[in-house]
Protein backbone atom coordinates (compact mmCIF):
# COMPACT_ATOMS: atom_id res chain seq x y z
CA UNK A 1 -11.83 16.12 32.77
CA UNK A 2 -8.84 13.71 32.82
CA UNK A 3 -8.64 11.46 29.21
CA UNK A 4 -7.62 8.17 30.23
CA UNK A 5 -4.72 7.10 27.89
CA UNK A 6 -5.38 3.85 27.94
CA UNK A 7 -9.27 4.24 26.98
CA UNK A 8 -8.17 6.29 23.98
CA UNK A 9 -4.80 3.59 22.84
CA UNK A 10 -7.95 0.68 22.58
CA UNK A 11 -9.94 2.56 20.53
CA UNK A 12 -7.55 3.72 18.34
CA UNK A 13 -6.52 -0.04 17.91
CA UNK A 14 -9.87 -0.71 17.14
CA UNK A 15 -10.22 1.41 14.44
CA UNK A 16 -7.36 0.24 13.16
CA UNK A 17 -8.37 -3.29 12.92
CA UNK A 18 -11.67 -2.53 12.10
CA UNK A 19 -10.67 -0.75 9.36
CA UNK A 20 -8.09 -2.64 7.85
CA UNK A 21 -10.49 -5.87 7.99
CA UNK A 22 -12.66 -3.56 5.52
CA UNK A 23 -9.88 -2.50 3.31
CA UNK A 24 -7.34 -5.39 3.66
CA UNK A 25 -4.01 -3.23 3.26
CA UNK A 26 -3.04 0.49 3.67
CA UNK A 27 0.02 2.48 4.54
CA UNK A 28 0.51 3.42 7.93
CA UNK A 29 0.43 7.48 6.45
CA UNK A 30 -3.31 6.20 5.17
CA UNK A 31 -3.99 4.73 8.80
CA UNK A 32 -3.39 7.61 10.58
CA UNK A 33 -5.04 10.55 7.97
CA UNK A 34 -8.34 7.72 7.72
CA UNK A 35 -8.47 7.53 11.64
CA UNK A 36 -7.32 11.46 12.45
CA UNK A 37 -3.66 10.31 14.45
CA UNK A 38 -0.36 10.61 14.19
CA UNK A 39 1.81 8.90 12.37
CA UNK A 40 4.10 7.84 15.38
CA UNK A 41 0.37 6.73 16.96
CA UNK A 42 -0.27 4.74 14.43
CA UNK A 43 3.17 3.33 14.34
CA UNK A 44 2.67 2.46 18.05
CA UNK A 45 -0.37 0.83 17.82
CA UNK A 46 0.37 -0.96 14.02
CA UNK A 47 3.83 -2.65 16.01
CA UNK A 48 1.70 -3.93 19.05
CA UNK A 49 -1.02 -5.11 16.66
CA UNK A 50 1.55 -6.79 14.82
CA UNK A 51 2.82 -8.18 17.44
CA UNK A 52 -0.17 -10.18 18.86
CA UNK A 53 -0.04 -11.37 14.82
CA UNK A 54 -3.48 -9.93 13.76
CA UNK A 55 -1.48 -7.20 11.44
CA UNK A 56 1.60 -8.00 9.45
CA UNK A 57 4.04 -5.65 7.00
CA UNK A 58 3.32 -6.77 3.30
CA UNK A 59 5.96 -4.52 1.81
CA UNK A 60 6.22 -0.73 0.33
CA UNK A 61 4.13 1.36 -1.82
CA UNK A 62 5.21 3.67 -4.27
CA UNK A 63 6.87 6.53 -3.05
CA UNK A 64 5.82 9.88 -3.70
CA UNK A 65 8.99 11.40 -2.50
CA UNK A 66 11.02 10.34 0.30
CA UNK A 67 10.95 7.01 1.69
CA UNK A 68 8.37 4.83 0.22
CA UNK A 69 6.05 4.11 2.85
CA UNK A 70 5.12 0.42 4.42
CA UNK A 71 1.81 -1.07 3.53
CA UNK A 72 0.14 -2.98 6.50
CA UNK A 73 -2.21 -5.80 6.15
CA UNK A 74 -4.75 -7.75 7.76
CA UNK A 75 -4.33 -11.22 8.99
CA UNK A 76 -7.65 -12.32 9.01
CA UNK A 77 -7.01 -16.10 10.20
CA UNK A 78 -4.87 -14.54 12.94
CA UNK A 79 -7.48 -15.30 15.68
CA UNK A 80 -11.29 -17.44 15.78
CA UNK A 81 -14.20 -16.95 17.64
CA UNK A 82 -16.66 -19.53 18.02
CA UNK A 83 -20.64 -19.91 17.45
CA UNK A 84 -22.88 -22.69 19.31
CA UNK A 85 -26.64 -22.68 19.04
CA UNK A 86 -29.04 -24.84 20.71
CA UNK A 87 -31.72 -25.58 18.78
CA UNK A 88 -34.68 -28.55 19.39
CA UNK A 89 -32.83 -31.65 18.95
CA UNK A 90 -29.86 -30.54 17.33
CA UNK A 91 -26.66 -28.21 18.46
CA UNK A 92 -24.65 -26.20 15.84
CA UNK A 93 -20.51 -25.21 15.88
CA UNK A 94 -18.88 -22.94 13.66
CA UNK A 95 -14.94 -21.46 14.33
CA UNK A 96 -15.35 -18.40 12.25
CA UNK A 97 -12.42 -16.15 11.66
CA UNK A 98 -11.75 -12.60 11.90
CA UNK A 99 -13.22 -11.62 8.49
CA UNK A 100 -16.42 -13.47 9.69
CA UNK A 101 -16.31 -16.42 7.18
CA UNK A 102 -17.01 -19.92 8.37
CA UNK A 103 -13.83 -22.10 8.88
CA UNK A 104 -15.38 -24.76 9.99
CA UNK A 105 -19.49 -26.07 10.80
CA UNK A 106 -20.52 -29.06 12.52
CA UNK A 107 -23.43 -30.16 14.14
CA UNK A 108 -24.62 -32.79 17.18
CA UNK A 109 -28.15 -34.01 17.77
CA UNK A 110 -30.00 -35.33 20.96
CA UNK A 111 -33.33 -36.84 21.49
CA UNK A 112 -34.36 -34.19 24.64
CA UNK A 113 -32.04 -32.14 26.38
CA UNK A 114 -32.74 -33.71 29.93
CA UNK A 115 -28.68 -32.49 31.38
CA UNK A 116 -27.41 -29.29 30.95
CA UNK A 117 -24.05 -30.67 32.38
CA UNK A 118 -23.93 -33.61 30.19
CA UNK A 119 -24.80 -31.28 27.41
CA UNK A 120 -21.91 -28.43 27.73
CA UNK A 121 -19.13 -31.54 28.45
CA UNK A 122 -20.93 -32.74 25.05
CA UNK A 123 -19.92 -29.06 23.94
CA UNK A 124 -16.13 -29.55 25.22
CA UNK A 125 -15.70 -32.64 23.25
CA UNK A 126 -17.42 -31.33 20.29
CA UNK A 127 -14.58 -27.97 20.25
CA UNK A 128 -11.57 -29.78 21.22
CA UNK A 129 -12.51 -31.82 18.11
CA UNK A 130 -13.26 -29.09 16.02
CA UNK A 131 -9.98 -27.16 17.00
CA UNK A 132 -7.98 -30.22 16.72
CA UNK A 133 -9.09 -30.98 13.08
CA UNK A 134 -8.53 -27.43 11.79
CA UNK A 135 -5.26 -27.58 13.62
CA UNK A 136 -5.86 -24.42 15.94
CA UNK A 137 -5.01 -24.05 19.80
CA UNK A 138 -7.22 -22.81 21.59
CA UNK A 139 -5.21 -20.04 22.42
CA UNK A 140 -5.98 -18.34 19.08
CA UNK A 141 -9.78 -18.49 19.94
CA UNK A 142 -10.96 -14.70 21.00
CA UNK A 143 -14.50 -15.92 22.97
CA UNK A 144 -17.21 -18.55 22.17
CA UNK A 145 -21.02 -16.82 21.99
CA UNK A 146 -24.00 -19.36 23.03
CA UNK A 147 -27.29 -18.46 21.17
CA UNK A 148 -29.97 -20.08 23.39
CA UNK A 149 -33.98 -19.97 22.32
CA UNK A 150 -35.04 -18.37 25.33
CA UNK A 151 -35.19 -15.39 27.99
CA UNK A 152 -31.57 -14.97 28.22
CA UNK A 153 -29.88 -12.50 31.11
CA UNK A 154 -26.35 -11.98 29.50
CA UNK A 155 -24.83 -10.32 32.07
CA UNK A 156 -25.38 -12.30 34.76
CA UNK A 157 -24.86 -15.47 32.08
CA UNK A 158 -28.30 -17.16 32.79
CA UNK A 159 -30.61 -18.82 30.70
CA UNK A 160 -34.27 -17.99 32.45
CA UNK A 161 -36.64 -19.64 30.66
CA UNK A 162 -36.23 -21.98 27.30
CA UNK A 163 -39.87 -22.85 26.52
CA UNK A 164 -38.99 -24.93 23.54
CA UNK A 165 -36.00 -26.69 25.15
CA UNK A 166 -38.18 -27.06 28.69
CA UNK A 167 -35.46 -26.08 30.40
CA UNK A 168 -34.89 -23.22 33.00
CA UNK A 169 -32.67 -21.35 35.20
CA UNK A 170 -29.65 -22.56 33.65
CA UNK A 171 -26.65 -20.39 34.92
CA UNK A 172 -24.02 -20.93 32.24
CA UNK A 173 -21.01 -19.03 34.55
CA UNK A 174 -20.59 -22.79 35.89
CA UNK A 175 -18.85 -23.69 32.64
CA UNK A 176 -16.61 -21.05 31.64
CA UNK A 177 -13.85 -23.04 33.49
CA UNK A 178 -14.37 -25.91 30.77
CA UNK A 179 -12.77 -23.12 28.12
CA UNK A 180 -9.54 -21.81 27.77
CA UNK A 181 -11.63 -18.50 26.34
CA UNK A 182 -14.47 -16.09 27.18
CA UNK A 183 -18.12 -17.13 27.21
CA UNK A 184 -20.98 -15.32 26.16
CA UNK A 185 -24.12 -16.09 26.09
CA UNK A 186 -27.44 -14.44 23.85
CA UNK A 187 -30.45 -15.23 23.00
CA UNK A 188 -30.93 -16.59 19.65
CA UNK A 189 -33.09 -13.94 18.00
CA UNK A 190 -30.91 -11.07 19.59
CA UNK A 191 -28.06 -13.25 18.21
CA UNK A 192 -29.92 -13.05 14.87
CA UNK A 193 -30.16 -9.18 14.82
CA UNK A 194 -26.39 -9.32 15.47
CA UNK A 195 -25.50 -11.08 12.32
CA UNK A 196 -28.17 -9.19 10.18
CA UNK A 197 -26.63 -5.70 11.41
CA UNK A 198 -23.08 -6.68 10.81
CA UNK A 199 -22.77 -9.34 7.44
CA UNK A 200 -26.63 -9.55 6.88
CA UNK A 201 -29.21 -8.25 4.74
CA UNK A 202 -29.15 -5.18 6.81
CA UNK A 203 -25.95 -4.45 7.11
CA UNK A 204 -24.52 -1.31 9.39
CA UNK A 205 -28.55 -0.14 9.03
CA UNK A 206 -30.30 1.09 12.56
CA UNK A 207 -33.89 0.95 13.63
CA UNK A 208 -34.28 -2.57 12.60
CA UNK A 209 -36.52 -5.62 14.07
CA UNK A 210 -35.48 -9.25 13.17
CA UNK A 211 -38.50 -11.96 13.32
CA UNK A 212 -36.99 -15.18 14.23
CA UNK A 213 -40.02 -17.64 12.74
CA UNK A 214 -38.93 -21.40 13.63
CA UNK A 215 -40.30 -23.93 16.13
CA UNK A 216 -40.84 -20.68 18.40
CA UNK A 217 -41.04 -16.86 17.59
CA UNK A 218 -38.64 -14.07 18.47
CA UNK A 219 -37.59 -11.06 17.54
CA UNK A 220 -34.23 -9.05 18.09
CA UNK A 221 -34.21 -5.25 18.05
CA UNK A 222 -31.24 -2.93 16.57
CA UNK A 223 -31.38 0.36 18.04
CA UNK A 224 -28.61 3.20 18.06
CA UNK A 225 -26.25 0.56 16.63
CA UNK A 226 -26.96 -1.89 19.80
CA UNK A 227 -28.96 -4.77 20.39
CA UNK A 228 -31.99 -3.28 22.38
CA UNK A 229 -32.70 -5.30 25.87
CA UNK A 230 -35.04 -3.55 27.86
CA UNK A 231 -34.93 -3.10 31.27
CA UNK A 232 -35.19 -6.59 32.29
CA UNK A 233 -33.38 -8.18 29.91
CA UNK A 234 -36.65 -9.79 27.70
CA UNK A 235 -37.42 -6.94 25.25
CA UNK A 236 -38.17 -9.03 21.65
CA UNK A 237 -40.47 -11.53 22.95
CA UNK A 238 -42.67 -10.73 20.46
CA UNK A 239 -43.98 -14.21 20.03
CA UNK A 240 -46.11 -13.82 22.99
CA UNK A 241 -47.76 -10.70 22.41
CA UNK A 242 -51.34 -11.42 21.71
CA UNK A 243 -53.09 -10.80 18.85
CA UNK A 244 -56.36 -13.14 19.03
CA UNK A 245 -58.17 -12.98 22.43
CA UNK A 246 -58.81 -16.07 24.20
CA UNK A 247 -57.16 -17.47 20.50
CA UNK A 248 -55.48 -20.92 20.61
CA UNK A 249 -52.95 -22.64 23.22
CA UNK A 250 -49.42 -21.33 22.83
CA UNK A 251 -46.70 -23.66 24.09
CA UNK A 252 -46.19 -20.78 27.46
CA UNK A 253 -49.66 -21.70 28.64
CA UNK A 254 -50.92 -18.63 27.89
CA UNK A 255 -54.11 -17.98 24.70
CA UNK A 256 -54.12 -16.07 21.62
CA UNK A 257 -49.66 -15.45 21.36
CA UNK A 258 -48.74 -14.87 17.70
CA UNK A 259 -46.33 -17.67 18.51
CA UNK A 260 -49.34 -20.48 18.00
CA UNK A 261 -50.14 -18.59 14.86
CA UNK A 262 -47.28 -18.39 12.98
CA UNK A 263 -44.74 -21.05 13.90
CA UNK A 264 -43.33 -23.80 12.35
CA UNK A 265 -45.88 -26.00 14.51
CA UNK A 266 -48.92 -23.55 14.10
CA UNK A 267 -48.46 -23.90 10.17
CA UNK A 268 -48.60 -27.42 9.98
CA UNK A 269 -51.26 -27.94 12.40
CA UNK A 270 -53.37 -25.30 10.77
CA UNK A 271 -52.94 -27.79 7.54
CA UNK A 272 -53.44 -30.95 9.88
CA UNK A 273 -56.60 -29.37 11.10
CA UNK A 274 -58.33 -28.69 7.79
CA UNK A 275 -57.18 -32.17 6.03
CA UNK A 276 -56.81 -34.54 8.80
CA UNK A 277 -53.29 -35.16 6.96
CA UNK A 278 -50.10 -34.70 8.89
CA UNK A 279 -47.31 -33.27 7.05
CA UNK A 280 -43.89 -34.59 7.72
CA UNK A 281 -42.23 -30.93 7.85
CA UNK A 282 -42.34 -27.23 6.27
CA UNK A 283 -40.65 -27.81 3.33
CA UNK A 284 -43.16 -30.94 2.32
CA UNK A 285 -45.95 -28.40 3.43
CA UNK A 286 -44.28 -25.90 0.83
CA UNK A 287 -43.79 -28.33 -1.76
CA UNK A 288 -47.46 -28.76 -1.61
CA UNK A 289 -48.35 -25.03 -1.31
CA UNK A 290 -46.56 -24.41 -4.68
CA UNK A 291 -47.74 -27.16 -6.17
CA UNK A 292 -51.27 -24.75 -5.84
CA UNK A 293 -52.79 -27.67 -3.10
CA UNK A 294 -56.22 -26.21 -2.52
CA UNK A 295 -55.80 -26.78 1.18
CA UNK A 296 -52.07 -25.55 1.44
CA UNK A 297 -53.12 -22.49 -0.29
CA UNK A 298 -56.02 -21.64 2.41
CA UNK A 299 -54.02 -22.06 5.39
CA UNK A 300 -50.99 -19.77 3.89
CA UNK A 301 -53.28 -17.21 3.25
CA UNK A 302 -54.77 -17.53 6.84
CA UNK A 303 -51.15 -17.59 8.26
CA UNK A 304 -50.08 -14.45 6.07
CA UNK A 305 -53.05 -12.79 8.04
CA UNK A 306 -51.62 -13.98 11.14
CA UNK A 307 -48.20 -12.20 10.17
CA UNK A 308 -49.40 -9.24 8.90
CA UNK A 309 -51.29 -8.53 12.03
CA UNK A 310 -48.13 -9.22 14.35
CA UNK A 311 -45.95 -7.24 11.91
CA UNK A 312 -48.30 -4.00 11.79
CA UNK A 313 -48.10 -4.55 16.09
CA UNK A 314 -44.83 -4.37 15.81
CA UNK A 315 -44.72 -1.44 13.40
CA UNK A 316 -46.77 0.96 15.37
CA UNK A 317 -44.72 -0.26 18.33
CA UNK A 318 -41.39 0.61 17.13
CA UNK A 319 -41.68 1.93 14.35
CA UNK A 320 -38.45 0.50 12.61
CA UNK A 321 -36.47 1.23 9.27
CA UNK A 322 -36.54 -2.44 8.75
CA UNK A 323 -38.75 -5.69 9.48
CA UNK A 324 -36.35 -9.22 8.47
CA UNK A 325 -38.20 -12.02 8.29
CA UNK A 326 -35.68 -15.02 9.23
CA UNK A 327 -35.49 -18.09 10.77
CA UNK A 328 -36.74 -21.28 8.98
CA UNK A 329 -38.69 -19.60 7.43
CA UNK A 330 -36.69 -17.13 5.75
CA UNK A 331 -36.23 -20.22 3.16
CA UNK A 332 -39.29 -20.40 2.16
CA UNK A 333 -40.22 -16.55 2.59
CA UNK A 334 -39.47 -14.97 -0.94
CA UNK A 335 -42.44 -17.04 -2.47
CA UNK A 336 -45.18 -14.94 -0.35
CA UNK A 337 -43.20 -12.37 0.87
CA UNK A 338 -45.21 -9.84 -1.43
CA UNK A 339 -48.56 -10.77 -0.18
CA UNK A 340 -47.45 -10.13 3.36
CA UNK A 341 -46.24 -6.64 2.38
CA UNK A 342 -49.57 -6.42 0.38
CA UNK A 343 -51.56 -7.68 4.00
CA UNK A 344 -49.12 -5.48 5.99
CA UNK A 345 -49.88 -2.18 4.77
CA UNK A 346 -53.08 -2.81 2.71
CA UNK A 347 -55.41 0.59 3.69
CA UNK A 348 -52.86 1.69 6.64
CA UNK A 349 -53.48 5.04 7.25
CA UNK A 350 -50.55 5.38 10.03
CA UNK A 351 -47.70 4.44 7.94
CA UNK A 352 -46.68 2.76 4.31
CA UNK A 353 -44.28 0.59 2.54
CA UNK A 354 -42.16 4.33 1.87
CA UNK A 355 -41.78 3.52 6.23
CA UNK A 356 -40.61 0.74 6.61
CA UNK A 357 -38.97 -1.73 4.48
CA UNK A 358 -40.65 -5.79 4.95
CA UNK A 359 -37.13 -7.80 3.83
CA UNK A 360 -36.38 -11.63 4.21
CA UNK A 361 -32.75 -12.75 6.00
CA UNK A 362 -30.10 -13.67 3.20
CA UNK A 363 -28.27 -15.57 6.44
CA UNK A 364 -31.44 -17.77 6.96
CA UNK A 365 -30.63 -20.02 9.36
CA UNK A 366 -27.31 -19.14 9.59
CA UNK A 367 -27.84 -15.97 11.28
CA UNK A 368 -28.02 -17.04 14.96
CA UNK A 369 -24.81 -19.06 14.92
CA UNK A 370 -23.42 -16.79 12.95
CA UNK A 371 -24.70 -13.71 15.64
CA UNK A 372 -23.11 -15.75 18.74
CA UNK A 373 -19.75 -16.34 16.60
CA UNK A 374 -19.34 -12.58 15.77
CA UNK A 375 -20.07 -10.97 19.31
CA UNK A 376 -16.66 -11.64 20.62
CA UNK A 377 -15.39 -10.69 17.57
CA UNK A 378 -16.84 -7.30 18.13
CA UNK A 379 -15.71 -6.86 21.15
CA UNK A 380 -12.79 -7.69 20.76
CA UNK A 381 -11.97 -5.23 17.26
CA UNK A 382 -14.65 -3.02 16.68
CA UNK A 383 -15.35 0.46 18.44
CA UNK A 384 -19.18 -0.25 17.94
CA UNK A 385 -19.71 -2.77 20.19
CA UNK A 386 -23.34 -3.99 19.16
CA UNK A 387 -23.78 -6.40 22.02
């Protein structure tokens, strides 16, 4: 079988960069014994890497004998990649560099979302500012990554079906010519699991389902070191599995989802229904739940029943290393995260807490911008590409 040179020169680039973005600066010697090449490989690749300004020479080690040997390092504000997400009523930027820290975060809010093309020009103005502020041209960006709360065909760059955002068939190919970069688009839980697997509480660990719990419910699944799809693209719609026959209204149309359970909206209207008192938002809803409100207290043990029963689902469906709980509610999570573990695997006969580890996100509701900022990042320097 025939190696195709140029197959093999990209990945040795790539683990290179990926590499040195772990350890900052090594020797080219250290490159090539770390990535088994070489020296004059390494050499080759280090001077085109250089060259494109994402490595640079930072002098000489010690020498050991001989020559003393050139130390390379790792220019992580060489290049940017960019995160949007859509969420209700509000869109989120942030230019990220090539170490994955945030350069830059802004954020635009609407009333509805009635005009997709109104929206993305929106979008335009909303980069060009950002870039133009942090002084960067756009040539410098690698890709933007779109997290969108929906059914979300990547590949073909179309977002199906947005039940929060009411919006459909939105094929996002007719505004790559707006950018001066690649666009990629996810959906906003998958875009979750990204970020957890690469900076997140789960960090470079497999087998893992992220829970998205916001306005919606999602989930994004880690599998073999990839974001798992499914054949038809909508694998991690877990918020419309059922889990009460005939149960209450979800926003799809459809009875009984552990969506209308266990969203933002389900929480508070649980509390609405038992007081005939609105609450203005989760966090007054928590404020109340801590301060020991009799009612507050009731429906969080109802909804912790509601979890547990989608989470032990999901558990004898996948059976995964780890559950995150993120989202929204990932800030209020470590306050009853034990009793869902408790609820979870309370007399389980199939499987136990030594199974399966219940953890809440440490990005919180940073991980989906976060996710769609880092996948052209990884495809452009790492050899595991996760998307």
């Amino acid at each position: 079988m025939k190696v195709d040179q140029s197959v093999i020169k990209d990945i040795n680039r790539r683990k290179i960069m990926s590499l040195l973005r772990r350890k900052k600066k090594m020797t080219k010697s250290e490159l090539g014994k770390a990535i088994n090449v070489s020296l004059p490989t390494v050499i080759s690749n280090v001077n085109e890497l250089i060259e494109i300004g994402v490595l640079k020479e930072a002098g000489v080690a010690s020498s050991t004998g001989g020559r003393r040997p050139t130390i390379v390092e790792f220019v992580k504000n060489a290049k940017y990649s960019i995160g949007v997400d859509f969420q209700i009523g509000r869109i989120r930027f942030v230019l990220i560099n090539m170490n994955y820290e945030i350069i830059c975060d802004r954020l635009i809010e609407f009333d509805v979302l009635r005009d997709m093309d109104k929206m993305m020009s929106d979008v335009k103005s909303e980069i060009d500012e950002m870039l133009r502020i942090m002084n960067i041209d756009s040539s410098r960006i690698i890709g933007m990554g779109i997290s969108l709360p929906g059914t979300v065909n990547e590949k073909d760059k179309i977002l199906e079906f947005a039940a929060n955002l009411n919006i459909d068939n939105v094929d996002f190919r007719k505004y790559e010519d707006l950018f001066n970069f690649p666009v990629y688009i996810e959906n906003e839980s998958n875009a979750s699991a990204v970020a957890e697997y690469k900076i997140g509480v789960c960090h470079n660990k497999n087998d893992m389902v992220y829970i998205s719990i916001n306005e919606g419910i999602g989930a994004g699944i880690i599998s073999r070191n990839k974001v798992y799809k499914g054949y038809n693209k909508r694998a991690g719609e877990l918020g419309h599995m059922t889990i009460i026959k005939d149960g209450a209204v979800c926003v799809c149309g459809d009875k009984g989802c552990w969506n209308a359970y266990i969203s933002e909206r389900a929480l508070l209207e649980r509390y609405r229904g038992k007081t005939g008192r609105n609450v203005s938002s989760v966090r007054a809803f928590f404020e109340l739940y801590d301060q020991k409100d009799g009612a507050a207290v009731e429906v969080m043990d109802e909804y912790i029943e509601f979890l547990a029963a989608g989470l032990r689902n999901i558990i004898l469906i996948f059976d995964p290393r780890y559950i995150v709980l993120g989202g929204e509610m990932a800030n209020y999570a470590k306050g009853f995260i034990e009793k869902v573990r408790r609820r979870t695997f309370s007399g389980e006969k199939l499987f136990s807490e030594k199974d399966v580890r219940i953890v809440v996100s440490e990005l919180g509701m940073n991980a989906s911008v976060m996710g769609a900022a880092i996948i052209p990042l990884n495809l452009f320097m790492e050899v595991e590409k996760v998307y």
